[in-house]
C-alpha atoms as a PDB file:
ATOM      1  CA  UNK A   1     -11.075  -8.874  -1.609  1.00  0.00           C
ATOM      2  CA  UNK A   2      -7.868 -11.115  -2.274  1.00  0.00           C
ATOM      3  CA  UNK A   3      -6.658  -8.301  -4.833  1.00  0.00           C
ATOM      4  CA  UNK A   4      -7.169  -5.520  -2.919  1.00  0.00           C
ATOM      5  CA  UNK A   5      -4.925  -6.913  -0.514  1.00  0.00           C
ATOM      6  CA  UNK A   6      -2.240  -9.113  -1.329  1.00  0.00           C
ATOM      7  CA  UNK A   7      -2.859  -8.118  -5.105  1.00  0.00           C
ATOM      8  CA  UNK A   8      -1.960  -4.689  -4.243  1.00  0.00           C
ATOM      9  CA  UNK A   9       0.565  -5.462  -2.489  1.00  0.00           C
ATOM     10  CA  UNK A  10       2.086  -7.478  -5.263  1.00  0.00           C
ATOM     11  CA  UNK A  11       1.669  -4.613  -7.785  1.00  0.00           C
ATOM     12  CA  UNK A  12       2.938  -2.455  -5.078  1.00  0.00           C
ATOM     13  CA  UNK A  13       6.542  -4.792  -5.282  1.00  0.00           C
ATOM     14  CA  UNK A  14       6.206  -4.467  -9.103  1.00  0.00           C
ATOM     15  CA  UNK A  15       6.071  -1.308  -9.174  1.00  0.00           C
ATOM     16  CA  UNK A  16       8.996  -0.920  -7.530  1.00  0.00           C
ATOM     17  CA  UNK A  17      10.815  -2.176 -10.681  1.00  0.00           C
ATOM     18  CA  UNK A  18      10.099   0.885 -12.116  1.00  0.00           C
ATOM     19  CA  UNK A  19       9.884   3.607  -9.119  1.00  0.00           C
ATOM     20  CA  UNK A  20      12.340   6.560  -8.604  1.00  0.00           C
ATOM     21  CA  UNK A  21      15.159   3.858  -6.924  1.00  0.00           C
ATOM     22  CA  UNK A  22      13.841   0.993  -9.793  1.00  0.00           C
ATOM     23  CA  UNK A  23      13.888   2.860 -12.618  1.00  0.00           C
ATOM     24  CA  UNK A  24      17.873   3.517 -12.571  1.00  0.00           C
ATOM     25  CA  UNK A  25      18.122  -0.757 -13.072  1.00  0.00           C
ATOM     26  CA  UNK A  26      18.600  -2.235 -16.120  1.00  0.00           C
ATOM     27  CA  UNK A  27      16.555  -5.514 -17.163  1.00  0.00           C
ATOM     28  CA  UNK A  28      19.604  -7.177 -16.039  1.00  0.00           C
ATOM     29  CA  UNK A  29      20.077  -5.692 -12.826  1.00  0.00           C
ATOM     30  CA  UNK A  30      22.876  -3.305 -13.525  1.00  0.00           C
ATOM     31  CA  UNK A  31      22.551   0.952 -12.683  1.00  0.00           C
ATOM     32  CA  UNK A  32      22.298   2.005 -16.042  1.00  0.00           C
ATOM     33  CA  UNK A  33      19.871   4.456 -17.345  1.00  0.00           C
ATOM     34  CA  UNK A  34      17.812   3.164 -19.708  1.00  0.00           C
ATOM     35  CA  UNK A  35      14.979   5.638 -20.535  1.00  0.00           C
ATOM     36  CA  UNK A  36      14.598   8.142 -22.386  1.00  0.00           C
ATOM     37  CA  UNK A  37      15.012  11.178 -21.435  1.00  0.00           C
ATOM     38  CA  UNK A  38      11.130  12.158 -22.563  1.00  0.00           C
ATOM     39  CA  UNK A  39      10.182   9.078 -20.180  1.00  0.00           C
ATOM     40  CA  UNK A  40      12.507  10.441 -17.284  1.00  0.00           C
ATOM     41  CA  UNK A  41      11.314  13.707 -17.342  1.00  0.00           C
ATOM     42  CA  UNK A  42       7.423  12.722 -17.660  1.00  0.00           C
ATOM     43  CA  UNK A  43       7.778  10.270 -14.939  1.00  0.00           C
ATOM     44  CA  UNK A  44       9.711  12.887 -12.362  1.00  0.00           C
ATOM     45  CA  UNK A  45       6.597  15.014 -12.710  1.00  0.00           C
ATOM     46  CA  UNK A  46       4.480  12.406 -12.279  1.00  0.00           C
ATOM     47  CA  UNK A  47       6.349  11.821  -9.106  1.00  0.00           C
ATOM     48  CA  UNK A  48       6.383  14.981  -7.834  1.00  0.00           C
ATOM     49  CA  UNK A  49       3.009  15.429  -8.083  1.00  0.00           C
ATOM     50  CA  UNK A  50       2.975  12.403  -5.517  1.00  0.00           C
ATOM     51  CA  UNK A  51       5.752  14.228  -3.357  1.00  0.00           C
ATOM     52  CA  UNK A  52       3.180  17.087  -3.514  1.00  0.00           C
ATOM     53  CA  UNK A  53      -0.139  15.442  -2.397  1.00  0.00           C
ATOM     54  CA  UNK A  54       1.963  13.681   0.545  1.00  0.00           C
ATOM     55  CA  UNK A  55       3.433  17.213   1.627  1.00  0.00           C
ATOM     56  CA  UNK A  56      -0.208  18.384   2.245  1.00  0.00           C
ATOM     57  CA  UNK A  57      -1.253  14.878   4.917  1.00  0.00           C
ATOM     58  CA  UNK A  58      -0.602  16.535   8.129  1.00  0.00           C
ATOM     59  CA  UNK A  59       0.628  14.047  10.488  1.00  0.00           C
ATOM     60  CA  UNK A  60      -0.746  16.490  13.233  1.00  0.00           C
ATOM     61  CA  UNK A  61      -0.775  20.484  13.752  1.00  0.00           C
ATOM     62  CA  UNK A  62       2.467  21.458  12.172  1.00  0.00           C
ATOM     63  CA  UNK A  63       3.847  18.289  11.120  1.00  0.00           C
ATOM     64  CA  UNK A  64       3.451  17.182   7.467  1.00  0.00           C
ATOM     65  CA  UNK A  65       4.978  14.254   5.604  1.00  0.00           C
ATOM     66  CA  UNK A  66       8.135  14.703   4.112  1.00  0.00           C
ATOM     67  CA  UNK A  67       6.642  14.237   0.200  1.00  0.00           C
ATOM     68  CA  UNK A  68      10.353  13.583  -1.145  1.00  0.00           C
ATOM     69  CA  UNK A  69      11.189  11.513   1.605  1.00  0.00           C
ATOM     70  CA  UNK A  70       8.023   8.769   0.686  1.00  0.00           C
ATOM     71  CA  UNK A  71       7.704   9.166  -2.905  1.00  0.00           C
ATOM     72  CA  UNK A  72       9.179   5.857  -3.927  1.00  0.00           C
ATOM     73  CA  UNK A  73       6.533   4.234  -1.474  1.00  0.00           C
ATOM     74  CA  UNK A  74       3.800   6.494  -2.058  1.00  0.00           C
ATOM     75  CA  UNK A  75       4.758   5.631  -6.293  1.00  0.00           C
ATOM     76  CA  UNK A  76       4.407   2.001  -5.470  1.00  0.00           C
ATOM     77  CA  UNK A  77       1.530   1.846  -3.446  1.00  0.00           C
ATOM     78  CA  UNK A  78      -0.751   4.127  -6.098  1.00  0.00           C
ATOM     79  CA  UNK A  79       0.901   1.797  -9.062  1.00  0.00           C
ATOM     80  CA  UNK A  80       0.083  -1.123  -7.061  1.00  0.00           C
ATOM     81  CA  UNK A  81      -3.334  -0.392  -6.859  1.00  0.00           C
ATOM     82  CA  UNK A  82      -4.270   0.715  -9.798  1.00  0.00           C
ATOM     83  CA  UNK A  83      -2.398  -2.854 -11.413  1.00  0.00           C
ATOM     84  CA  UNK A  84      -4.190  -4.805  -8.865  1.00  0.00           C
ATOM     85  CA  UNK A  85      -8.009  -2.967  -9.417  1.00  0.00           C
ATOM     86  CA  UNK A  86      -6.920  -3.480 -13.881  1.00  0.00           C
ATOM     87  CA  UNK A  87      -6.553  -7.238 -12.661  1.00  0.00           C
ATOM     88  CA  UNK A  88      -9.477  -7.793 -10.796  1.00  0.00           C
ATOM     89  CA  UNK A  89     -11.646  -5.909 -13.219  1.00  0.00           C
ATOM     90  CA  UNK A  90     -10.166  -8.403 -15.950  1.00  0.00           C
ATOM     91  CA  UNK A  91     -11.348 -11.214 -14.604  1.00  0.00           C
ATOM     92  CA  UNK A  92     -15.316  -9.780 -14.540  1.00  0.00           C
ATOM     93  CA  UNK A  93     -14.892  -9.972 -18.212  1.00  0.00           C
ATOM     94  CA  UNK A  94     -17.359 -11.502 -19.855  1.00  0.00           C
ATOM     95  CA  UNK A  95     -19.004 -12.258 -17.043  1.00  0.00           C
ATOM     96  CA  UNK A  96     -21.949 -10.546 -15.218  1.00  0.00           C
ATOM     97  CA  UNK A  97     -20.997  -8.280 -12.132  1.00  0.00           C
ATOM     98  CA  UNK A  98     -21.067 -10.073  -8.820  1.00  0.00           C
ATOM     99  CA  UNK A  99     -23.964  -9.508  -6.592  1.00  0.00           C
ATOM    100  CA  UNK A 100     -23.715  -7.409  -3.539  1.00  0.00           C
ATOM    101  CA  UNK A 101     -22.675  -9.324  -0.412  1.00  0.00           C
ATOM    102  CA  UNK A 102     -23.433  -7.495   3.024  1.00  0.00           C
ATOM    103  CA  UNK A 103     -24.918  -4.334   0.783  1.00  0.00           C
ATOM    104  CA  UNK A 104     -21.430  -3.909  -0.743  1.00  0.00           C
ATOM    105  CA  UNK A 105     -20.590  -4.215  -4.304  1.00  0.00           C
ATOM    106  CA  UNK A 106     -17.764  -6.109  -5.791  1.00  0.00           C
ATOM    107  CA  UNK A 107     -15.772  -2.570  -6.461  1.00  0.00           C
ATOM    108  CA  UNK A 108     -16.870  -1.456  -3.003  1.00  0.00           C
ATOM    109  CA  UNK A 109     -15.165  -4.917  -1.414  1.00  0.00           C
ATOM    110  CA  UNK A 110     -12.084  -4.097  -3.561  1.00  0.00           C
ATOM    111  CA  UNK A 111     -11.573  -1.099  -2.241  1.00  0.00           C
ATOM    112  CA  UNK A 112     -12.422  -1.960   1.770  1.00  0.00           C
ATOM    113  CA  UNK A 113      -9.802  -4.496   1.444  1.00  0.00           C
ATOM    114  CA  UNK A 114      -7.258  -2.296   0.312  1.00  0.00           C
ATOM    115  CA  UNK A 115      -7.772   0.481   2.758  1.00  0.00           C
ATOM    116  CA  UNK A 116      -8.443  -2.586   5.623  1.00  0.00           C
ATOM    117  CA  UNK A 117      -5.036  -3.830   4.493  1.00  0.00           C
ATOM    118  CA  UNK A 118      -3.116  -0.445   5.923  1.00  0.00           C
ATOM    119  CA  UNK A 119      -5.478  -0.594   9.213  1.00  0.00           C
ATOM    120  CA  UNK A 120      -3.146   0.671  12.282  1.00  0.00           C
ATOM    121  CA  UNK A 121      -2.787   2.454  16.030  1.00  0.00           C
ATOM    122  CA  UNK A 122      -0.048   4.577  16.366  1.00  0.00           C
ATOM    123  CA  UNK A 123       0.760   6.419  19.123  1.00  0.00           C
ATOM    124  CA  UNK A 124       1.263  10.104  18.305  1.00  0.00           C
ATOM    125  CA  UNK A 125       5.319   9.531  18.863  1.00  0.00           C
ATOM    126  CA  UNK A 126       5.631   6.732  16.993  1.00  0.00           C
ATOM    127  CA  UNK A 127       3.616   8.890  13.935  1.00  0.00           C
ATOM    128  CA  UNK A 128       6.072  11.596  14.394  1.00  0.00           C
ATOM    129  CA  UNK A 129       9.154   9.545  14.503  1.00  0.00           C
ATOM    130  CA  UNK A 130       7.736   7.864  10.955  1.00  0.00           C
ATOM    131  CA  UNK A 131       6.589  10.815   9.431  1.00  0.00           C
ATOM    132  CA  UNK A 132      10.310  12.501   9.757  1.00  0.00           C
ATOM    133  CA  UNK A 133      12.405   9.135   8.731  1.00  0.00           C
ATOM    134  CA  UNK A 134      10.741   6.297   7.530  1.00  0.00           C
ATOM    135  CA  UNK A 135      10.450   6.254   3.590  1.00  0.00           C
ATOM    136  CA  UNK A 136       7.140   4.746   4.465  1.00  0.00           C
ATOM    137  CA  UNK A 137       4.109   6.817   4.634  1.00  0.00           C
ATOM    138  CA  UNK A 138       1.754   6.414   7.282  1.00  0.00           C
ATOM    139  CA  UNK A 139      -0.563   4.149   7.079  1.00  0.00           C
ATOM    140  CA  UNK A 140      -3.758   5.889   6.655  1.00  0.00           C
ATOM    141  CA  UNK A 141      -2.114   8.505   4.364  1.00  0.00           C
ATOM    142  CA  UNK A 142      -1.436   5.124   2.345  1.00  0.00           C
ATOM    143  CA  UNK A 143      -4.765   4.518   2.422  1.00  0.00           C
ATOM    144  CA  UNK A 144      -5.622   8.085   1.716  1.00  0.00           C
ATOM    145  CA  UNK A 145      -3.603   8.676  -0.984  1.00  0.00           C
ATOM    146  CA  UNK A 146      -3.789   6.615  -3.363  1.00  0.00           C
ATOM    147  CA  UNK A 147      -7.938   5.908  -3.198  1.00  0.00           C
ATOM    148  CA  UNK A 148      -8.150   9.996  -3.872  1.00  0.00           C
ATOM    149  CA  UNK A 149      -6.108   9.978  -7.103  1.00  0.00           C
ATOM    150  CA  UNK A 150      -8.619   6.684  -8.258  1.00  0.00           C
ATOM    151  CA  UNK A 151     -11.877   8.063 -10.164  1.00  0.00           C
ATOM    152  CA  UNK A 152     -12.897   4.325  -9.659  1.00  0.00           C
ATOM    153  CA  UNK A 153     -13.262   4.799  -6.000  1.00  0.00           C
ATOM    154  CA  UNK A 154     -15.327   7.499  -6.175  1.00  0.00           C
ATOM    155  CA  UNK A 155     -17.378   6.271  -8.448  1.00  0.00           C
ATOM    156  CA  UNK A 156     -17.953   3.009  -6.281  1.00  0.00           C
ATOM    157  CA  UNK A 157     -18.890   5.016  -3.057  1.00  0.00           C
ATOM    158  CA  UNK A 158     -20.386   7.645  -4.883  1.00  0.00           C
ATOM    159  CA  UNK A 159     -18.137  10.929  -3.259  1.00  0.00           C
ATOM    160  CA  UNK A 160     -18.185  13.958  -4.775  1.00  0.00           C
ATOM    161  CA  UNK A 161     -16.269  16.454  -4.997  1.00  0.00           C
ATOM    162  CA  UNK A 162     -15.144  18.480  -2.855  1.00  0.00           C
ATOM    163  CA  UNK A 163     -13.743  15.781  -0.553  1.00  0.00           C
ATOM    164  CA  UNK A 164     -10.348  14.384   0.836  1.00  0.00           C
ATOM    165  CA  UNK A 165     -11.560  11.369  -0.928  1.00  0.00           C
ATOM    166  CA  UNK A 166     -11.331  12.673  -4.337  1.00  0.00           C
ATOM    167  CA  UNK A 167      -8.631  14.582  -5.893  1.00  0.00           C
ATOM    168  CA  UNK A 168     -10.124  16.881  -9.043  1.00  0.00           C
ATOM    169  CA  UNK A 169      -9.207  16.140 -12.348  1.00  0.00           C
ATOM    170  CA  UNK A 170      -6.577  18.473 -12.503  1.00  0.00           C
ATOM    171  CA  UNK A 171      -5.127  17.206  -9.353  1.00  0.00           C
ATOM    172  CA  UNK A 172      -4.768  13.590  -9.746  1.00  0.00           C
ATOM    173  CA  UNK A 173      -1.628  11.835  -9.775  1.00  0.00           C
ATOM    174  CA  UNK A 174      -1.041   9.582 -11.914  1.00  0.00           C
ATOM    175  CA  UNK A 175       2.209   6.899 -12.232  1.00  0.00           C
ATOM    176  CA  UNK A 176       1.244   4.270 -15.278  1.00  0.00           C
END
């Protein structure tokens, strides 16, 4: 449970190193770009296909979030996880797969943590006044999100597709 919290919240902060804003820093700290321009132009699309998926959550009738506006969050958070689900599966190497504890499996317990991590009650202003300024996503579309795009997830809860819970092969965004 400890990575799917503060473990993705670490990768989340690594990530960061190399998000839209990160990615224009040299190892030394200074704005230089240092890709190439293969890796700048693969990553933007990877990126916009984040900016895309966030478009569609609909905060409420009419009111999406802004895609462009929380794509260096929305980058992090899906990088984050995915470093912090490699790490934890790493250290079942070897080793025989935890039993089940409460009827949930180790992958299952990953994955609660994670999404029990972005647990919140907005009021409906307060989601609107995120949703059209904060480069932060809303909480449950930062659940949402990034467990979709993670084949992982829905193979350790067992949704199929169609479902907001899994984005089609085709669809999946992918950072790293």
């Amino acid at each position: 449970m400890n990575y799917g919290d503060a473990g993705a919240t670490i990768g989340h902060e690594l990530t960061h190193g190399f998000d839209d804003e990160g990615a224009r820093f040299d190892a030394e700290g200074n704005l230089k770009n240092w890709w190439t321009l293969e890796d700048s132009r693969n990553f933007e699309a990877r990126g916009e296909c984040v900016a895309k998926q966030f478009d569609g959550f609909e905060v409420e009738p009419g009111l999406h979030e802004n895609g462009k506006l929380v794509e260096g969050e929305s980058i992090a958070d899906l990088g984050g996880l995915v470093i912090a689900y490699a790490a934890f599966r790493n250290t079942l190497k070897g080793k025989s797969e935890p039993a089940a504890i409460d009827g949930f499996t180790a992958d299952q317990r990953f994955f609660i943590s994670y999404a029990q991590s972005w647990a919140d009650n907005f009021r409906p202003e307060f989601a609107r006044l995120i949703a059209q300024t904060d480069v932060h996503p809303i909480d449950r579309f930062r659940t949402l999100g990034p467990l979709a795009n993670m084949p992982q997830f829905a193979r350790a809860f067992e949704c199929k597709t169609p479902s907001p819970m899994v984005r089609p092969e085709g669809q999946r965004c992918r950072i790293w």
